[in-house]
Each structure stands twice: as structure tokens, then as C-alpha cells.
C-alpha atoms as a PDB file:
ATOM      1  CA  UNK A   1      -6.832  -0.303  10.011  1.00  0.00           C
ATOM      2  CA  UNK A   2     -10.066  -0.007  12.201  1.00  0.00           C
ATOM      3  CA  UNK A   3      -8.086   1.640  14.744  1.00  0.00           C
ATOM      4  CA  UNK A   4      -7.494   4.481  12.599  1.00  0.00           C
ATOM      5  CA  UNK A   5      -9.214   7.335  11.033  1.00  0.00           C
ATOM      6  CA  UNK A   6      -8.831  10.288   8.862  1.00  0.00           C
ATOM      7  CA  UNK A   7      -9.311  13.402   9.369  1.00  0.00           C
ATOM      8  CA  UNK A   8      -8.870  16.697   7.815  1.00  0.00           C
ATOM      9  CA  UNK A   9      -5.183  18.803   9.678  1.00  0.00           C
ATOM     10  CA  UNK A  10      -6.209  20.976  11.763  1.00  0.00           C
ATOM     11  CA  UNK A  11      -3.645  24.295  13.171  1.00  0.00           C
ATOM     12  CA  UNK A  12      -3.575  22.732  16.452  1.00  0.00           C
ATOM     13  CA  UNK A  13      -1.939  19.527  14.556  1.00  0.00           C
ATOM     14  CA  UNK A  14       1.569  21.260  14.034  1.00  0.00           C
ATOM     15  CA  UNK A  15       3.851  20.292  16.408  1.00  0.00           C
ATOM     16  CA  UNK A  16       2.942  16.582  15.721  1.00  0.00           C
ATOM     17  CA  UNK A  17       2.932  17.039  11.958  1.00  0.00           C
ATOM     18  CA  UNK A  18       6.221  19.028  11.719  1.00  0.00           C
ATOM     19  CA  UNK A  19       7.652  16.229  14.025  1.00  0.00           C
ATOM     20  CA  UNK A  20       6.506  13.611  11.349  1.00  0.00           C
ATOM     21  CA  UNK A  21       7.845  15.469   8.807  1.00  0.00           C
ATOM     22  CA  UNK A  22      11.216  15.648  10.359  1.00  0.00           C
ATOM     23  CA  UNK A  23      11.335  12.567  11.760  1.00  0.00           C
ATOM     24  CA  UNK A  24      10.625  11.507   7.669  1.00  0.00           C
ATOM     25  CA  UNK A  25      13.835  14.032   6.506  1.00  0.00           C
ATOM     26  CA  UNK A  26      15.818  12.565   9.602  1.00  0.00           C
ATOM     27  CA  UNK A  27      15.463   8.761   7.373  1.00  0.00           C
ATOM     28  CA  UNK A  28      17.477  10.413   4.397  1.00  0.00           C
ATOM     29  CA  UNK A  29      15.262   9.144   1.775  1.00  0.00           C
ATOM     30  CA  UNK A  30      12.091  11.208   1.396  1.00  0.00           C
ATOM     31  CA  UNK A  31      13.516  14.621   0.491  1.00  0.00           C
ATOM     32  CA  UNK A  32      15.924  16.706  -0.364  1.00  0.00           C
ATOM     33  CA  UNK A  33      14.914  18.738   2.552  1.00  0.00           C
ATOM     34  CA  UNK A  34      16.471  18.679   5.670  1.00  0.00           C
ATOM     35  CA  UNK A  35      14.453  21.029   7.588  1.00  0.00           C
ATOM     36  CA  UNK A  36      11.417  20.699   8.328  1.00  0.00           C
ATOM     37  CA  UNK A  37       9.968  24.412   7.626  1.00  0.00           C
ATOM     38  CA  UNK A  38       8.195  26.339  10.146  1.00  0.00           C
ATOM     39  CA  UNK A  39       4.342  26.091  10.070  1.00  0.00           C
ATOM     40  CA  UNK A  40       3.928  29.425   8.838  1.00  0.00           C
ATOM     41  CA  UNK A  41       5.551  27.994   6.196  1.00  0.00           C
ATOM     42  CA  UNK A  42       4.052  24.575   5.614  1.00  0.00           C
ATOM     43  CA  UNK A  43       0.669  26.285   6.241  1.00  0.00           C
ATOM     44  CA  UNK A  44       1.395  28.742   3.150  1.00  0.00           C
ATOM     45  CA  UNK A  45       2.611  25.886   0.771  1.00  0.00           C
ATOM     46  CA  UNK A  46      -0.171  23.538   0.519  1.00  0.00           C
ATOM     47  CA  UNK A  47      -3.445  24.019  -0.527  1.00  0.00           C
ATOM     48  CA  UNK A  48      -6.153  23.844   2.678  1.00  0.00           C
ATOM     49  CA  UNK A  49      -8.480  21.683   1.132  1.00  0.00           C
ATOM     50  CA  UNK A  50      -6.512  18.604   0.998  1.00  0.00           C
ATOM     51  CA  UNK A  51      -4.988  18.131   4.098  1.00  0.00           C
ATOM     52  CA  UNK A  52      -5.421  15.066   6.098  1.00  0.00           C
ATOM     53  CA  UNK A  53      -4.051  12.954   9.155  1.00  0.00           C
ATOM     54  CA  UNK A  54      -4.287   9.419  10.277  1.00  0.00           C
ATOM     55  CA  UNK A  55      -5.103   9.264  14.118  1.00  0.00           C
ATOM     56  CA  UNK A  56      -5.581   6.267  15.979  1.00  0.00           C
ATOM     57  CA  UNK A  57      -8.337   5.337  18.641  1.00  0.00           C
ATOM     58  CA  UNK A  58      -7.026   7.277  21.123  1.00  0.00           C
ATOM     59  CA  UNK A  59      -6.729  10.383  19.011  1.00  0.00           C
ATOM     60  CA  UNK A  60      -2.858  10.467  18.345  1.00  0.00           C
ATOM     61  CA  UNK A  61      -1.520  11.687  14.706  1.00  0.00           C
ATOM     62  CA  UNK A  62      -0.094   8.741  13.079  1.00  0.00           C
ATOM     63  CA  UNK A  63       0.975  10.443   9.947  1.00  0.00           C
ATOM     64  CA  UNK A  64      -0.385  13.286   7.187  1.00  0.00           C
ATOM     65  CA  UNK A  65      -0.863  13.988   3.492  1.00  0.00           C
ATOM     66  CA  UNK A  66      -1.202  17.504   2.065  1.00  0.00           C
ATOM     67  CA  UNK A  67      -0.878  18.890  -1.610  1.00  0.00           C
ATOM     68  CA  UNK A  68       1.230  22.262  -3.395  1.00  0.00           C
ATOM     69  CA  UNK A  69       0.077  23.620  -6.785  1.00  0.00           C
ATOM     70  CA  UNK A  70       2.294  22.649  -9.328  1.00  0.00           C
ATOM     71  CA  UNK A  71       1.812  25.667 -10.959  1.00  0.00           C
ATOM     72  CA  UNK A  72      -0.181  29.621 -10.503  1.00  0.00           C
ATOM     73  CA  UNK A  73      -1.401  29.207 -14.217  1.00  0.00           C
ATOM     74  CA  UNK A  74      -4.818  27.983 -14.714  1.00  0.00           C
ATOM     75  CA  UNK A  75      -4.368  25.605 -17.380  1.00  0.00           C
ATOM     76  CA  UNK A  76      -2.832  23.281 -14.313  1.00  0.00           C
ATOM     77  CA  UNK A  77      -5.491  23.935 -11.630  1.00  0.00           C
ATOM     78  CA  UNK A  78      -5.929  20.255 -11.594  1.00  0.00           C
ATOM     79  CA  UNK A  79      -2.894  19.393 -11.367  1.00  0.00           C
ATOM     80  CA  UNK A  80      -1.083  19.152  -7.505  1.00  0.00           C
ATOM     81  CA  UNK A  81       1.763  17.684  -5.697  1.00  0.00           C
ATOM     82  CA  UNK A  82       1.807  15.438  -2.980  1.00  0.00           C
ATOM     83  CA  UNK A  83       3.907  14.276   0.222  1.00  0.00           C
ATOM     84  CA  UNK A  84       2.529  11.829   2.721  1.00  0.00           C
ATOM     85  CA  UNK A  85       5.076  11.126   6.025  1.00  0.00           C
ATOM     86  CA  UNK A  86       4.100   8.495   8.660  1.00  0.00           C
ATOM     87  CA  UNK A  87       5.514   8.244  11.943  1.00  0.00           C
ATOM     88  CA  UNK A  88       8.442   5.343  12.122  1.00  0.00           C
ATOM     89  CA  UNK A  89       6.525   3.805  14.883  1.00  0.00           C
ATOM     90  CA  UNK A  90       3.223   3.392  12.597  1.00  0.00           C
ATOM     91  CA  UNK A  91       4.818   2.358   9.832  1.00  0.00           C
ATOM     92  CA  UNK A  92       4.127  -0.658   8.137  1.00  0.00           C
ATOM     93  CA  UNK A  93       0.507  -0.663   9.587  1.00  0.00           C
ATOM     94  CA  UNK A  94      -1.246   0.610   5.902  1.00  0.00           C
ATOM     95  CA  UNK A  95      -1.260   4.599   7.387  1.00  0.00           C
ATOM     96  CA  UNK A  96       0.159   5.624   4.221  1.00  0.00           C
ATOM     97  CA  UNK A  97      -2.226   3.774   1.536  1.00  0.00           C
ATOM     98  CA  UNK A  98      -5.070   5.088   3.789  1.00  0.00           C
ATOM     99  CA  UNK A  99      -3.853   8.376   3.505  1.00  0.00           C
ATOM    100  CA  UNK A 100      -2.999   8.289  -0.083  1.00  0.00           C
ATOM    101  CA  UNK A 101      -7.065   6.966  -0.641  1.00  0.00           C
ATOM    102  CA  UNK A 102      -7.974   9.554   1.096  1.00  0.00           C
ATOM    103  CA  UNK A 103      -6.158  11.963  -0.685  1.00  0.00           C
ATOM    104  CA  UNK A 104      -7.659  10.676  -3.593  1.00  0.00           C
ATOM    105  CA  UNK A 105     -10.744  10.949  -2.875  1.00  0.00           C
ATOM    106  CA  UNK A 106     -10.466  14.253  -1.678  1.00  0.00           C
ATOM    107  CA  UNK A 107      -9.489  15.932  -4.853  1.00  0.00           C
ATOM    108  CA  UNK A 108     -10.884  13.480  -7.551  1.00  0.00           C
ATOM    109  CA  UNK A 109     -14.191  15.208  -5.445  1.00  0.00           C
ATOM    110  CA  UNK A 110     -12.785  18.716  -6.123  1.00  0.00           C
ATOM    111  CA  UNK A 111     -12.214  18.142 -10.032  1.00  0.00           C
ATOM    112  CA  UNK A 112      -7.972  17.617  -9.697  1.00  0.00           C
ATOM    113  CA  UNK A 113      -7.522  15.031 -12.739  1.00  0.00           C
ATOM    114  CA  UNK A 114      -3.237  14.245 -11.738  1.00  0.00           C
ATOM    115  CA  UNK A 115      -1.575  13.930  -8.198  1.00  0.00           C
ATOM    116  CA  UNK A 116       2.462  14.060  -8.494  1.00  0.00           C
ATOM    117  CA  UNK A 117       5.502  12.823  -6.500  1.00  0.00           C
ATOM    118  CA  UNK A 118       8.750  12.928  -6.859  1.00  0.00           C
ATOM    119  CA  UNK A 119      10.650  10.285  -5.232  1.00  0.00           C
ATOM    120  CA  UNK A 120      14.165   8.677  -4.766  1.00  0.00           C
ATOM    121  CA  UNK A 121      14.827   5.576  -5.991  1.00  0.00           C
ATOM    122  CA  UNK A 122      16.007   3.945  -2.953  1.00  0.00           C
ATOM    123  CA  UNK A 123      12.719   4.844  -0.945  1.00  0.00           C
ATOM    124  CA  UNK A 124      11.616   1.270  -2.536  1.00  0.00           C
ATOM    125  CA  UNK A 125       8.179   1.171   0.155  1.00  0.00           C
ATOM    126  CA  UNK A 126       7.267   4.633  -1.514  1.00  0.00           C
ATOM    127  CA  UNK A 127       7.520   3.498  -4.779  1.00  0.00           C
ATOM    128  CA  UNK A 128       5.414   0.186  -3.798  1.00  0.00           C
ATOM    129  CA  UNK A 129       2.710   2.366  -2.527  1.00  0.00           C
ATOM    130  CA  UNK A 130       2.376   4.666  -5.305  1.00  0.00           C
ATOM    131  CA  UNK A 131       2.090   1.628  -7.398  1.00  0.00           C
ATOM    132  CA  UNK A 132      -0.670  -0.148  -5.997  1.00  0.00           C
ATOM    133  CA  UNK A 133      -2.643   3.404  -5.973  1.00  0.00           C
ATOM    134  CA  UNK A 134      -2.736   3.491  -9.661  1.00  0.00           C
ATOM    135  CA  UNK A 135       0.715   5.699  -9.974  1.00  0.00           C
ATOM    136  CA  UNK A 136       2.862   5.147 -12.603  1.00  0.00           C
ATOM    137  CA  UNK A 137       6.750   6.210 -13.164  1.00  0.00           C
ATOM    138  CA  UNK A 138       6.868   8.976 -15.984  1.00  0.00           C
ATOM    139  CA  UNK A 139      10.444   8.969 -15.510  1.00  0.00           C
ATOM    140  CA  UNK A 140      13.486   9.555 -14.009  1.00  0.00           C
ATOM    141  CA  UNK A 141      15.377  12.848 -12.834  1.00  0.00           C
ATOM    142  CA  UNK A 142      19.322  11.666 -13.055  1.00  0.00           C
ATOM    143  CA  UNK A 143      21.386  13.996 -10.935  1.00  0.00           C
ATOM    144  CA  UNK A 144      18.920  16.219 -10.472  1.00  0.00           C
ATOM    145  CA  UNK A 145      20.252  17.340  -6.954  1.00  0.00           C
ATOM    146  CA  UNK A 146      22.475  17.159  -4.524  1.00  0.00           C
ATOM    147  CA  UNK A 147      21.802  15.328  -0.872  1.00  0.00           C
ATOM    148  CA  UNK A 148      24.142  14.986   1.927  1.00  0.00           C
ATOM    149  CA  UNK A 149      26.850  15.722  -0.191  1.00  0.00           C
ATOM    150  CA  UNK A 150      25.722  13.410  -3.022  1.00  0.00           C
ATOM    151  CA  UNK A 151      23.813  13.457  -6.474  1.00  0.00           C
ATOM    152  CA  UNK A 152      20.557  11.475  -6.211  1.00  0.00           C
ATOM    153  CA  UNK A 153      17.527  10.942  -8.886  1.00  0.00           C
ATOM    154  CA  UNK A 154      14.191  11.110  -8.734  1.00  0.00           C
ATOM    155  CA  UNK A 155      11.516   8.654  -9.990  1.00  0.00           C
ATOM    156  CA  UNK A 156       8.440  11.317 -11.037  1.00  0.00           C
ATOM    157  CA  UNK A 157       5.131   9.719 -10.373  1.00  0.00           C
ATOM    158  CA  UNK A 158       1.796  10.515 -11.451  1.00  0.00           C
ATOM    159  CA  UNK A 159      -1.760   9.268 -11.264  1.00  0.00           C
ATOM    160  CA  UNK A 160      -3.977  10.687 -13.832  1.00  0.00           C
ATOM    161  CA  UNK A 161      -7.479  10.178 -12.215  1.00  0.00           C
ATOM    162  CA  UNK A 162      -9.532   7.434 -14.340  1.00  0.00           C
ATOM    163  CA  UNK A 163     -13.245  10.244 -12.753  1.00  0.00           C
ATOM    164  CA  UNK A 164     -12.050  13.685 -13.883  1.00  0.00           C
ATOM    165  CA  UNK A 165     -11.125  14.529 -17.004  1.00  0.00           C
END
């Protein structure tokens, strides 16, 4: 992973990053999106401070990680939720664990004590990932929605930061 950096998204980042993100919704198994939204909207969902994108030597976006509230009330200010997409053609390479440390980083700095996913059970390299960056399965959503026509859970994940608290 020497090759590749983080750094915080940018505007200029969102055709590549909305490309990601569909390319990621194109695979079936990382939402039960099928859009990617317009950056208007992206921009307006996730919180500014805790955006960041993997980019290689030569500068190209390999993937991203941002964060939503989970909630307006202030009793769960330090609680967020996560996504992380990497391109197909950088996956495998460790773009997602360095995002996810990153991401850590970022708001274990800025006083956010949990960082929650939802994901489906099938997306097995997800899961894997989460794991081995301290997440653990809180439970499962059974039929929660429906996807292409079909009911599929979701595993909830969360990593309570061992800093803040």
C-alpha cells in the first residue's frame, strides 16, 4: 500500500466518486440503492469532516469513505454511519482497510465514540473487513427490505471506539 494515499474528498472528486459508488450498487451486494444520487445529494448527506479517498501514485481515486449522522438529536452526536466503495479494479489491494483506518482515525480525533454499517450477509469481504477493524455484529435485520425483487437482511455492525468515551 505505498502506492497509495489518503486524502480528504474534495468537490472536484465527484464524477470519480459517484462512478465508484455505482460501479459498487452495479455488484448487487452493497446496498439497497440502485442509484447512485446526484452530488448535490451525496454532498448534503454526509458530514464534511470525514470524507476521504484512496489515490494512487499517479493521483487517480481508487476508492472513498464518508459518514451520515445517525441521528439530529444530540445525545447521538458521536454516533455516525459509514460506507466505504472501492473501485473493482483496486480491489483486493487493502484500499478498503486503509480507508476504514483512516476513517477511524479521523473521528476517534473528533470525539465520535461508534461508527455503524449495515451490511448484507452475502457481501462476505465486507464483513471480513469490518472484523479485523475491531467491528462486531450487533445483529441481524431479517427481511428488512426488498432488493431486486427479493427480501434480503442486514448484518448491523458497530465499533465502539476503545479512545472516546
Amino acid at each position: 500500500m505505498a502506492d497509495v494515499r489518503l486524502r480528504p474528498m474534495r468537490g472536484g472528486d465527484a464524477e470519480r466518486v459517484l462512478a465508484i459508488y455505482q460501479a459498487g450498487l452495479d455488484g448487487g451486494q452493497a446496498s439497497f440503492e440502485t442509484v447512485a444520487p446526484t452530488w448535490a445529494a451525496f454532498d448534503a448527506g454526509r458530514l464534511p469532516a470525514h470524507r476521504l479517498v484512496a489515490v494512487d501514485a499517479d493521483g487517480a481515486l481508487l476508492g472513498w469513505i464518508a459518514v451520515s449522522p445517525t441521528s439530529t438529536r444530540a445525545v447521538y452526536a458521536g454516533v455516525v454511519e459509514h460506507s466505504v466503495y472501492v473501485d473493482p479494479a483496486a480491489q483486493g489491494r487493502g484500499v478498503a482497510g486503509l480507508l476504514l483506518d483512516g476513517l477511524i482515525a479521523s473521528t476517534e480525533a473528533a470525539g465520535v465514540w461508534t461508527i455503524q454499517s449495515g451490511v448484507f450477509p452475502e457481501n462476505v469481504a465486507s464483513l471480513a473487513l469490518h472484523r479485523r477493524a475491531g467491528f462486531r455484529v450487533v445483529g441481524t435485520r431479517q427481511r428488512v427490505g426488498r432488493h431486486h425483487g427479493r427480501w434480503r437482511d442486514v448484518v448491523l455492525l458497530e465499533r465502539r471506539s476503545p479512545v472516546v468515551m
